[in-house]
Protein backbone atom coordinates (compact mmCIF):
# COMPACT_ATOMS: atom_id res chain seq x y z
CA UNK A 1 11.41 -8.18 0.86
CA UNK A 2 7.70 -9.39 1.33
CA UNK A 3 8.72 -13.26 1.37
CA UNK A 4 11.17 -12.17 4.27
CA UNK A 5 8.72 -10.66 5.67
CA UNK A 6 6.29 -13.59 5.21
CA UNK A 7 8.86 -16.16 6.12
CA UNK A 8 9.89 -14.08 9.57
CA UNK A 9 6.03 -13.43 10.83
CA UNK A 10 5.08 -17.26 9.92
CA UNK A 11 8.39 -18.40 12.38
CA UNK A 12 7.23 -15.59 14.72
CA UNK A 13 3.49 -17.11 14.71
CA UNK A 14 5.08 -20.90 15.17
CA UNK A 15 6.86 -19.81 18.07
CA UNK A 16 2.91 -18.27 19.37
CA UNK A 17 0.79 -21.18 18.15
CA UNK A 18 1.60 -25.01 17.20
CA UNK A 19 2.53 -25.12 13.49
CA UNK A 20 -0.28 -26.98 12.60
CA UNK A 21 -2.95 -25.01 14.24
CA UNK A 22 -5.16 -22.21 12.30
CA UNK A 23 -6.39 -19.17 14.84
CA UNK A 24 -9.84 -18.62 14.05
CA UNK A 25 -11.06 -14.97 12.85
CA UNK A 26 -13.92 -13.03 14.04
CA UNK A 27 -13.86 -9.73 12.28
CA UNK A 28 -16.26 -7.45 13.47
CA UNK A 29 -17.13 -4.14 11.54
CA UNK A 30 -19.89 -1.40 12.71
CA UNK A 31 -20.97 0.93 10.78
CA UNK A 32 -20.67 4.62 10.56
CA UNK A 33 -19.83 4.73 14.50
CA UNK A 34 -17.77 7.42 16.19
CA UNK A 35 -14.48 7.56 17.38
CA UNK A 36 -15.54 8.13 20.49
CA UNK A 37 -18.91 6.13 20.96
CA UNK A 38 -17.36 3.14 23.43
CA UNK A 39 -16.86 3.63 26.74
CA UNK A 40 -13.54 2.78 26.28
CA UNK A 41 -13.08 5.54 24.11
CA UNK A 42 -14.20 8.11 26.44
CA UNK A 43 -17.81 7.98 25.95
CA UNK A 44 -19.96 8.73 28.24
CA UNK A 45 -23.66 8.78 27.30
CA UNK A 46 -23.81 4.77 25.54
CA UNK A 47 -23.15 1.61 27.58
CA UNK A 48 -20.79 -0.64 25.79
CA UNK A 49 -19.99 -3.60 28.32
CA UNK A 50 -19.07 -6.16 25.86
CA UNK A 51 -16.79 -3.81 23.52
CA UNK A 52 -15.16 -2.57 26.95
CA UNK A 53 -14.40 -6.18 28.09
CA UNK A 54 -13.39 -6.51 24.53
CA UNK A 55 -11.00 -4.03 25.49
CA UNK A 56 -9.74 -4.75 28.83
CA UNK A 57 -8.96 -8.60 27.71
CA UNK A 58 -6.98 -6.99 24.59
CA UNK A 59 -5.24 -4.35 22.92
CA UNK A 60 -6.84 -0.48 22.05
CA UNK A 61 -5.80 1.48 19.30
CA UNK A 62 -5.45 5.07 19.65
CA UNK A 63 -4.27 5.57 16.25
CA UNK A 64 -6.46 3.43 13.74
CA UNK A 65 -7.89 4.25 10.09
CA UNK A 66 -10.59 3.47 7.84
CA UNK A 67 -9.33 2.98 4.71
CA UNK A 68 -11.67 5.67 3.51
CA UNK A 69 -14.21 8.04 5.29
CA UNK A 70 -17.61 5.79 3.34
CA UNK A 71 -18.39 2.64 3.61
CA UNK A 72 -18.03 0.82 0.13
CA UNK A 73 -14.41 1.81 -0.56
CA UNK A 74 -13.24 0.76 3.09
CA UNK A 75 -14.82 -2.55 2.45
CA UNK A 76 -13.26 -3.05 -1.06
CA UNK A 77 -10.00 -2.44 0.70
CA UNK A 78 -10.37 -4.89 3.05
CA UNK A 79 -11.53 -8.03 1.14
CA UNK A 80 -8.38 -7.13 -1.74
CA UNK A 81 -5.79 -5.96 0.80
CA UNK A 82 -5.33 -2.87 -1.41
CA UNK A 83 -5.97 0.65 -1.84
CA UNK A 84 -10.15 0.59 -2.93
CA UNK A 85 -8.42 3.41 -5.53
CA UNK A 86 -7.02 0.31 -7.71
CA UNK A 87 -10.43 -0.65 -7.96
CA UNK A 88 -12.31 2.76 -8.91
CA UNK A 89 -13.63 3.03 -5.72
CA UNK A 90 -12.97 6.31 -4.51
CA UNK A 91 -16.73 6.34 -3.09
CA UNK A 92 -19.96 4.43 -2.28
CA UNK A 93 -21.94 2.33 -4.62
CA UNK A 94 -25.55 4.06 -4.85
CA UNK A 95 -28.82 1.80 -4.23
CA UNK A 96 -28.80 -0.73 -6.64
CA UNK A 97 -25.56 0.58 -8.41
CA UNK A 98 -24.51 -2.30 -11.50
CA UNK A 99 -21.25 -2.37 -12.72
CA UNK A 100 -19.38 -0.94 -9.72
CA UNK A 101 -17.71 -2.54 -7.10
CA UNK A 102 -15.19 -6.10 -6.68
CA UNK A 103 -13.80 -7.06 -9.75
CA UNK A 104 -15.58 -10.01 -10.89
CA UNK A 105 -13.49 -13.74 -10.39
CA UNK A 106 -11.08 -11.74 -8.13
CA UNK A 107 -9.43 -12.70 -5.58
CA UNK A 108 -9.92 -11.63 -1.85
CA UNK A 109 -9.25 -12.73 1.83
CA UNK A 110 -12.22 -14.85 1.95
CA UNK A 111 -11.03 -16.84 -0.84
CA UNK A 112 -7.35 -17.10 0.11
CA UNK A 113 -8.45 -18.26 3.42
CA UNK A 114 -10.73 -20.66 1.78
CA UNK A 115 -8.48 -22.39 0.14
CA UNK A 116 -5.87 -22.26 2.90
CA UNK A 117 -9.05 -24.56 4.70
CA UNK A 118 -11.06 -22.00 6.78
CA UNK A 119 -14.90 -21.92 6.49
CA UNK A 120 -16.09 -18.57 5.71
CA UNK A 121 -18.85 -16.79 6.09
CA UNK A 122 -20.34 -13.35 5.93
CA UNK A 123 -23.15 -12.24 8.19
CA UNK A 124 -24.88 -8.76 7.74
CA UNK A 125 -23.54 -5.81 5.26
CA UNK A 126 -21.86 -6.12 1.87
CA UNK A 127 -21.93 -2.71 -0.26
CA UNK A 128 -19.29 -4.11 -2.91
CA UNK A 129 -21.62 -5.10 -5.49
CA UNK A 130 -25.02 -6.06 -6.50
CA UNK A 131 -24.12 -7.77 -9.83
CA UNK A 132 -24.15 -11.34 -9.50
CA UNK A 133 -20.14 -12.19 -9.89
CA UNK A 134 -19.66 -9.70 -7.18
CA UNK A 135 -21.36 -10.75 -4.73
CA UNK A 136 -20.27 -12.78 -1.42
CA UNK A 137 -20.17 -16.44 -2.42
CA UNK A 138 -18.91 -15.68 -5.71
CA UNK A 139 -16.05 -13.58 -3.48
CA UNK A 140 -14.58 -17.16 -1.78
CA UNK A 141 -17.69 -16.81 1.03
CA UNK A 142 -18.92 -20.19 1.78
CA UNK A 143 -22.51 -18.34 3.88
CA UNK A 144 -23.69 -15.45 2.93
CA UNK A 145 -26.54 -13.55 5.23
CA UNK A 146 -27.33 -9.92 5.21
CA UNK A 147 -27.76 -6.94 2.96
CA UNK A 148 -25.96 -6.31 -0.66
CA UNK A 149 -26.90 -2.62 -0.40
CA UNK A 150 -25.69 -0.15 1.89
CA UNK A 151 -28.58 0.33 4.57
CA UNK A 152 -32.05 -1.16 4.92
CA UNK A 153 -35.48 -0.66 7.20
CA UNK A 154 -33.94 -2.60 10.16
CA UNK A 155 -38.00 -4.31 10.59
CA UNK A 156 -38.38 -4.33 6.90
CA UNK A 157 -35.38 -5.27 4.91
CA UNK A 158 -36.16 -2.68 2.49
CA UNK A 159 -33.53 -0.41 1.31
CA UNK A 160 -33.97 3.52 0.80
CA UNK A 161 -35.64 3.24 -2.94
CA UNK A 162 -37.76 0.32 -1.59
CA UNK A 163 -36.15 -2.40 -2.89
CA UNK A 164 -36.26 -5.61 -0.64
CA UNK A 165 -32.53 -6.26 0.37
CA UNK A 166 -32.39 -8.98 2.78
CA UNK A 167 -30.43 -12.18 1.19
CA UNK A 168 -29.50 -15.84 2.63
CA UNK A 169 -26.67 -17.08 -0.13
CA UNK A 170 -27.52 -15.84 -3.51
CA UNK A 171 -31.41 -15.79 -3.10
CA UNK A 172 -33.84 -13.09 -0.99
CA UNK A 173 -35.12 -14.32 2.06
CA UNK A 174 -37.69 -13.48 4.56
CA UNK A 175 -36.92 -13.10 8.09
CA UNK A 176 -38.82 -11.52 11.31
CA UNK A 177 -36.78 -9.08 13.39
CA UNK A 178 -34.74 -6.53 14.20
CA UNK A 179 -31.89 -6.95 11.99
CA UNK A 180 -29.09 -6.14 14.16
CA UNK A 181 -30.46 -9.39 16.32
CA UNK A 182 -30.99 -11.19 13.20
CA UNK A 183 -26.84 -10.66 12.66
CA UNK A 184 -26.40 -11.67 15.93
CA UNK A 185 -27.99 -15.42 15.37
CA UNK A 186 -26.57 -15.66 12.38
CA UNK A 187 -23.07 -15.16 13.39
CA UNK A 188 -23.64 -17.63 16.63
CA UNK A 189 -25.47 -20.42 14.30
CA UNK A 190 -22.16 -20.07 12.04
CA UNK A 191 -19.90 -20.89 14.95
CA UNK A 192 -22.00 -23.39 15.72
CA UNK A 193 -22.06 -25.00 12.84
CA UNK A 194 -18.12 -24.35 12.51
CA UNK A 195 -16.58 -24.45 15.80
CA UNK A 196 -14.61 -28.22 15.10
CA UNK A 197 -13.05 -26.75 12.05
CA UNK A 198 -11.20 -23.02 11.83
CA UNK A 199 -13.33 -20.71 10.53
CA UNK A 200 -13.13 -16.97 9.27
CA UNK A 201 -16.16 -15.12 10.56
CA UNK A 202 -17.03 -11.18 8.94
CA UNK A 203 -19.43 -9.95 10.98
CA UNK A 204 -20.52 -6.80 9.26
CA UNK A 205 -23.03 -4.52 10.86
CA UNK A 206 -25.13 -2.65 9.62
CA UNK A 207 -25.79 -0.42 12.93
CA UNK A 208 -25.72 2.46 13.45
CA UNK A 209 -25.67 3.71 10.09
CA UNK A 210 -29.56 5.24 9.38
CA UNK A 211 -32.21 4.78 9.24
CA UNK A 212 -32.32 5.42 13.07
CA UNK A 213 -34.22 3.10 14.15
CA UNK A 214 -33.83 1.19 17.92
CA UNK A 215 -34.81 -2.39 18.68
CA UNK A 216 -37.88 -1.06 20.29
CA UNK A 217 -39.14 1.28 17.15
CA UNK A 218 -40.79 -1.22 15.30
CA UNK A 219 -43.71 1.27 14.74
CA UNK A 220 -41.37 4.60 13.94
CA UNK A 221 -42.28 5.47 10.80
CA UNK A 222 -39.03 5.37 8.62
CA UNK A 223 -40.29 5.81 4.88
CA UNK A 224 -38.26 5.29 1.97
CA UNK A 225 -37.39 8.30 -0.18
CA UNK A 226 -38.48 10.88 2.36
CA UNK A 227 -36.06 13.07 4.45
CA UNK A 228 -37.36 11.14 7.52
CA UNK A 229 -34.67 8.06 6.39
CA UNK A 230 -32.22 10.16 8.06
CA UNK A 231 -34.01 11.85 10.97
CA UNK A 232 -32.80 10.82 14.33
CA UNK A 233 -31.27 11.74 17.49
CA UNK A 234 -28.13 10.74 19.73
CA UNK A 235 -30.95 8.42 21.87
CA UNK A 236 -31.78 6.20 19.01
CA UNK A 237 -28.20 6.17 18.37
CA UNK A 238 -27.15 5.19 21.50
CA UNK A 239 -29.60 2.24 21.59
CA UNK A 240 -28.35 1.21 18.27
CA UNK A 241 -24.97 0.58 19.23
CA UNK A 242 -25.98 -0.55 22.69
CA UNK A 243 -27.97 -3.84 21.23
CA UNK A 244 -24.78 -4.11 18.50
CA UNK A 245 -22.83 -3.93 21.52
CA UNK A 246 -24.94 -6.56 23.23
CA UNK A 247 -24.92 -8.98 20.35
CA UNK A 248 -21.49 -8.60 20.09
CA UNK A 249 -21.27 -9.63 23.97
CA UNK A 250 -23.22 -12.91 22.86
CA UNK A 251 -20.85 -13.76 20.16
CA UNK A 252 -18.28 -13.38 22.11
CA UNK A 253 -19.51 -16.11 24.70
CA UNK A 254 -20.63 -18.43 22.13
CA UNK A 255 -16.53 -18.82 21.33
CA UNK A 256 -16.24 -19.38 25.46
CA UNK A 257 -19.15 -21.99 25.71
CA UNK A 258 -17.39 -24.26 22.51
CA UNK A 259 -13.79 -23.28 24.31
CA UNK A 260 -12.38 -21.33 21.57
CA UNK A 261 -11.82 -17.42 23.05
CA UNK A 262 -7.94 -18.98 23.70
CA UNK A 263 -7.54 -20.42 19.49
CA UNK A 264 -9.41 -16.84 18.35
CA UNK A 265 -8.02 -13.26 17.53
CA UNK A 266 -11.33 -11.35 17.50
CA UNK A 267 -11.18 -7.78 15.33
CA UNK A 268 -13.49 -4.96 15.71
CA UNK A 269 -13.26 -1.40 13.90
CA UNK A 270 -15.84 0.61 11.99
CA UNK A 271 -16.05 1.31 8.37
CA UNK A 272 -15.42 4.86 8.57
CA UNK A 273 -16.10 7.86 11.05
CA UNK A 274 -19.35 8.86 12.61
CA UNK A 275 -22.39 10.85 10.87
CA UNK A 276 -25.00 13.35 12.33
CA UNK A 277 -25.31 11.42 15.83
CA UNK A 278 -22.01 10.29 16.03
CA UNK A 279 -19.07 11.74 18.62
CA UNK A 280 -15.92 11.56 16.96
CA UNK A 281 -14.35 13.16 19.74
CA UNK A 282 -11.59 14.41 20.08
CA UNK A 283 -11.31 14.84 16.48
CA UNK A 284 -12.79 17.36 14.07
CA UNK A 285 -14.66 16.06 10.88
CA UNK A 286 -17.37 13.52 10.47
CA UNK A 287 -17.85 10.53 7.81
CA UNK A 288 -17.62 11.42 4.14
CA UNK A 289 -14.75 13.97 4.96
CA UNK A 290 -10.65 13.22 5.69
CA UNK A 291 -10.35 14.76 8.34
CA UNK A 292 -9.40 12.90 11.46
CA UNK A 293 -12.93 12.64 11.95
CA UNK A 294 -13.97 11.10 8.71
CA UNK A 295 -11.43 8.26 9.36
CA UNK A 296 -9.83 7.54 12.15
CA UNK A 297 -11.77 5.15 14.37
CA UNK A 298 -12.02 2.63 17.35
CA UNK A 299 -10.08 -0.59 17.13
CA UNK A 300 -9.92 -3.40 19.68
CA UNK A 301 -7.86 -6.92 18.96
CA UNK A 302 -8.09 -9.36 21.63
CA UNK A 303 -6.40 -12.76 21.30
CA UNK A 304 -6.12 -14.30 25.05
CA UNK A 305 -2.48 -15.94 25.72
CA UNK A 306 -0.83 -13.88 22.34
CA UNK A 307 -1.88 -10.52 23.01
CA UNK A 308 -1.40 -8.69 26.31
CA UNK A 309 -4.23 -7.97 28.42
CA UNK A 310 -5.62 -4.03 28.94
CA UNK A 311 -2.97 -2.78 27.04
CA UNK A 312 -2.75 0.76 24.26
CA UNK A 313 -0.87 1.21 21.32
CA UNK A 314 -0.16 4.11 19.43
CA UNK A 315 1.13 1.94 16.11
CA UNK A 316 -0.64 3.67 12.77
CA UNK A 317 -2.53 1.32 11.60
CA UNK A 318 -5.81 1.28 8.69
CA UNK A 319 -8.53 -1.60 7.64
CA UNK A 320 -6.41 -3.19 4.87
CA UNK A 321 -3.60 -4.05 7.42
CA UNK A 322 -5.91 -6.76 8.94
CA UNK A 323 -5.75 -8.43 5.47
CA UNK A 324 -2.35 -8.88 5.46
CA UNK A 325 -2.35 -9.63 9.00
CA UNK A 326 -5.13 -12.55 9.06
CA UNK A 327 -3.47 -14.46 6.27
CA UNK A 328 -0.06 -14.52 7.28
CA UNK A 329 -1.65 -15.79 10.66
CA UNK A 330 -3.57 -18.07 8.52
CA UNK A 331 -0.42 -19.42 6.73
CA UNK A 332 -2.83 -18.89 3.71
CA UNK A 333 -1.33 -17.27 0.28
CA UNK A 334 -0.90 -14.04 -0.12
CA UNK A 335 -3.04 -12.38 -2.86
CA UNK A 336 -1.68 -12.02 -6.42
CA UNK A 337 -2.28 -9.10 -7.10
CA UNK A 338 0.22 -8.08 -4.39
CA UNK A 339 -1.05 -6.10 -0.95
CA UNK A 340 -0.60 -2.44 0.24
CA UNK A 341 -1.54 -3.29 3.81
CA UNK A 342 0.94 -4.46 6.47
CA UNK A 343 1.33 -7.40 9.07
CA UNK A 344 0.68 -5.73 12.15
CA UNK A 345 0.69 -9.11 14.39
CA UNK A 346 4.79 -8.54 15.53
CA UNK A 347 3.61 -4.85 17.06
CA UNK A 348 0.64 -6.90 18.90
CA UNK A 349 2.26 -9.95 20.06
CA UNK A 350 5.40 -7.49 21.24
CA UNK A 351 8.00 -8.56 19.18
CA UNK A 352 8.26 -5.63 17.36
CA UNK A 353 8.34 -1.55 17.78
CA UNK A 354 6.12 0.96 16.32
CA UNK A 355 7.21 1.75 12.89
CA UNK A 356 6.26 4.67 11.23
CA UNK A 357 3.76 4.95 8.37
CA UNK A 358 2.67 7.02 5.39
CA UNK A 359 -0.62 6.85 4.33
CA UNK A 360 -3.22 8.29 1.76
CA UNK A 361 -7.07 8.67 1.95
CA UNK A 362 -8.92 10.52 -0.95
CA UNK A 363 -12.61 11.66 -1.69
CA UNK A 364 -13.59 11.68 -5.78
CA UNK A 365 -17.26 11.96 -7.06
CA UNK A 366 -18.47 9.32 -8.53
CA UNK A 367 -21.21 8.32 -11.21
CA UNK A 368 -24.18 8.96 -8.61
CA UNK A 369 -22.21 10.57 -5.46
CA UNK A 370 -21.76 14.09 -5.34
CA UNK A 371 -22.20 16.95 -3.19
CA UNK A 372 -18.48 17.02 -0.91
CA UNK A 373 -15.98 18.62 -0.60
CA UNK A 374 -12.99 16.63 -2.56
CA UNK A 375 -9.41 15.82 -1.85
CA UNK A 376 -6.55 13.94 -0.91
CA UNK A 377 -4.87 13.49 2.57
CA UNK A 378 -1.39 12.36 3.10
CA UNK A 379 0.01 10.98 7.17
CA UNK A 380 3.81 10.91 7.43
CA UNK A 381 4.47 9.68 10.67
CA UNK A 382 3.02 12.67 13.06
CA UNK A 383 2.19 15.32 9.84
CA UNK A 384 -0.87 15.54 7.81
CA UNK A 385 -1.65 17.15 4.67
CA UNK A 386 -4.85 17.59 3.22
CA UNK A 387 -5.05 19.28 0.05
CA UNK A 388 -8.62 20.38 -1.37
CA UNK A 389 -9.48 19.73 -4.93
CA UNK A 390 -10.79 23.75 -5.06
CA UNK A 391 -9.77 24.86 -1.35
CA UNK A 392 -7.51 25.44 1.01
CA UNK A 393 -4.53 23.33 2.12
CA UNK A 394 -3.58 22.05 5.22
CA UNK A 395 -0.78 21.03 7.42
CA UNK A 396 -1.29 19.35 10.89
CA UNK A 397 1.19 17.72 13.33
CA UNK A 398 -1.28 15.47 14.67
CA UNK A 399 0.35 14.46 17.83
CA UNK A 400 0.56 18.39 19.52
CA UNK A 401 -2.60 18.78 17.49
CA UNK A 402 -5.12 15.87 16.74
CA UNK A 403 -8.03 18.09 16.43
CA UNK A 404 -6.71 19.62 13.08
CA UNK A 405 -6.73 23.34 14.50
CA UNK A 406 -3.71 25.06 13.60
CA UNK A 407 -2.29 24.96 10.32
CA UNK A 408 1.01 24.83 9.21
CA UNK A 409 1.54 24.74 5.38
CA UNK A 410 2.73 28.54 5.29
CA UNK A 411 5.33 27.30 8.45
CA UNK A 412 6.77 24.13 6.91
CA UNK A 413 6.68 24.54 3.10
CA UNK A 414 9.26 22.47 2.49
CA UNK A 415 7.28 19.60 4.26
CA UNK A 416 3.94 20.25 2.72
CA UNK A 417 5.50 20.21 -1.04
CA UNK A 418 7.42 17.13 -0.26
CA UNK A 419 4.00 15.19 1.13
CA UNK A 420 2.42 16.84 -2.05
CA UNK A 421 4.89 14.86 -3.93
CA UNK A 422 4.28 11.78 -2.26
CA UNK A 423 0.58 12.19 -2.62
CA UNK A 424 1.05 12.62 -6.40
CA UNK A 425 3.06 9.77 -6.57
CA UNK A 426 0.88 7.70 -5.01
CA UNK A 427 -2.10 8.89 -7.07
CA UNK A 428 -0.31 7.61 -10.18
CA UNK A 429 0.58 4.44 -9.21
CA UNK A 430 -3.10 3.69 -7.77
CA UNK A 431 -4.60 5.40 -10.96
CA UNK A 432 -2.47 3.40 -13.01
């Protein structure tokens, strides 16, 4: 079934693209930011030009997961294409956190794409492992700038227990700035340096995620291992992901000035749902939590000539589905250890319907992350379950109720046990 599968998307993408050509791939992650913090999301309060041009030239998700509600799991499941459970990564490395993380010598997109010819690089946040065989260029990354760890001083490169976390390839490195510019020139001088050849870009920001800290707050004071780390307010916020939004702008014309926008699908999504400044609206929840809230985020795909201009769809889809995606457009190998995402490019070029999809989110402590609420979350098509390790449970028909308000486990029993089934079935086989 998956080599038909394979064999029918690479005819579909001939028929899109010359058989010898290679799109190029700018995936673009922010972290931690709301559902609802782009103006073409509804927002209001934070000016997002470039993301909303992003949007009008492409295709808007209404309906779009995180593969998890933190950041180090959704990561995981994007460079293996799996479920980050496989992995025992049910939740976020801590700061400087051995022994967790990619599996050493494994296999991931970067690598498969590598060796299907693409330069790749990395620019900005990692989070899937400090140790030394985990880390991006021994992950198939050919450039590697940014931060292992999970959040730094943004002036300072520091991370939260003072450790120094600013790396060019496998060594630290000093650098002036603000480091959501610093991303920004990064991910334009890899272009540069790129743009005859296709290339596989994973831009990875660390913005907004704390410590709050604008472009203009060099001076704030933001000190490690003190509560103010995570004091803010929605202003900071907003001019957080307004300069992420304005970088973003300047990548995006760096593929126009070298011609490329046309041979380019360009991704972006966020690694989870918002925190304390964040407006996940209209959904209930925040990061670290599956609710809607906790997971289900902006995503925007533009790819001029393939992908139909200022247009919505409603298609279920979650992070590991680009995987699949990208290197079937690629006409790279699929990874060996087989893939749990799906190819979503037949629902964005129009050649195929929505299909309906069943997926599972769940929230375990870890070694050094406690403190919530845990559980597992099942979507069947338009129902949800979520079923609290020592709570309530929960049924929600997401489409007559997205907020998660009224629920219906007494209603439908029948339902919830079945979707109780199919999360215990799928908790096996990822466990396994």
């Amino acid at each position: 079934m998956i080599r038909f599968a394979t064999a029918l998307t690479c005819l579909l993408f001939s028929a899109l693209m010359g058989a010898d050509e290679k799109p190029n791939i700018v995936f673009i992650m922010a972290d931690d930011l709301g559902y609802g913090d782009l103006g073409c999301y509804g927002c209001g309060d934070i000016l997002t030009p470039n993301l909303d041009r992003l949007a009008s030239e492409g295709i808007r998700f209404t309906d779009f997961y995180a593969n998890a509600s933190v950041c180090s799991p959704t990561r995981i499941a994007f460079l293996t294409g799996r479920y980050q459970q496989r992995f025992g990564m049910d939740n976020a490395l801590y700061y400087q956190e051995m022994g967790r993380g990619l599996p050493g010598g494994g296999a991931t997109i970067a690598s498969a794409l590598a060796d299907a010819g693409y330069a790749t690089g990395l620019v900005g946040k990692w989070h899937v492992g400090y140790d030394s065989e985990r880390q991006p260029l021994q992950q198939g990354f050919d450039y590697f700038f940014g931060l292992l760890g999970g959040n730094h001083h943004y002036f300072e490169h520091m991370d939260r227990i003072g450790v120094h976390d600013l790396w060019l390839g496998s060594e630290a490195t000093e650098r002036e700035g603000y480091s959501t510019d610093l991303f920004t020139e990064e991910a334009i001088g890899f272009i540069q340096k790129n743009h005859e050849v296709p290339f596989f870009l994973f831009l990875s920001h660390a913005a907004p995620h704390f410590p709050f800290q604008g472009p203009n707050d060099k001076d704030k004071e933001v000190v490690p291992k003190k509560k103010s780390w995570q004091e803010g307010d929605r202003e900071t916020y907003a001019a957080m992901v307004e300069r992420m939004d304005e970088g973003i702008g300047a990548v995006l014309d760096e593929l126009e000035k070298y011609e490329l926008a046309a041979d380019t699908i360009v991704v972006f999504t966020s690694d989870n749902g918002g925190s304390v400044h964040a407006r996940n609206a209209p959904f209930s929840g925040k990061k670290s939590e599956i609710w809607e809230g906790g997971t289900r985020v902006p995503c925007i795909v533009r790819w001029p000539g393939k992908i139909a201009k200022a247009t919505e769809t409603n298609q279920i889809g979650i992070t590991m589905d680009w995987t699949s995606t990208f290197l079937r457009m690629a006409g790279a190998d699929l990874l060996p250890e087989g893939e749990d995402g799906l190819d979503l490019l037949p629902v964005l070029t129009g050649k195929r319907e929505d299909f309906e999809r069943t997926l599972f989110w769940r929230r375990k402590h870890g070694p050094k992350r406690k403190g919530f609420e845990e559980g597992v979350a099942v979507r069947k098509g338009d129902w949800k379950l979520i079923d609290q390790a020592e709570g309530e449970s929960f049924l929600f028909h997401l489409r007559d109720d997205p907020v998660e308000e009224k629920n219906r486990f007494v209603e439908f029993p029948e339902r919830a046990r079945k979707m109780r089934a199919l999360a215990a079935e799928w908790e096996a086989e990822v466990d396994g």
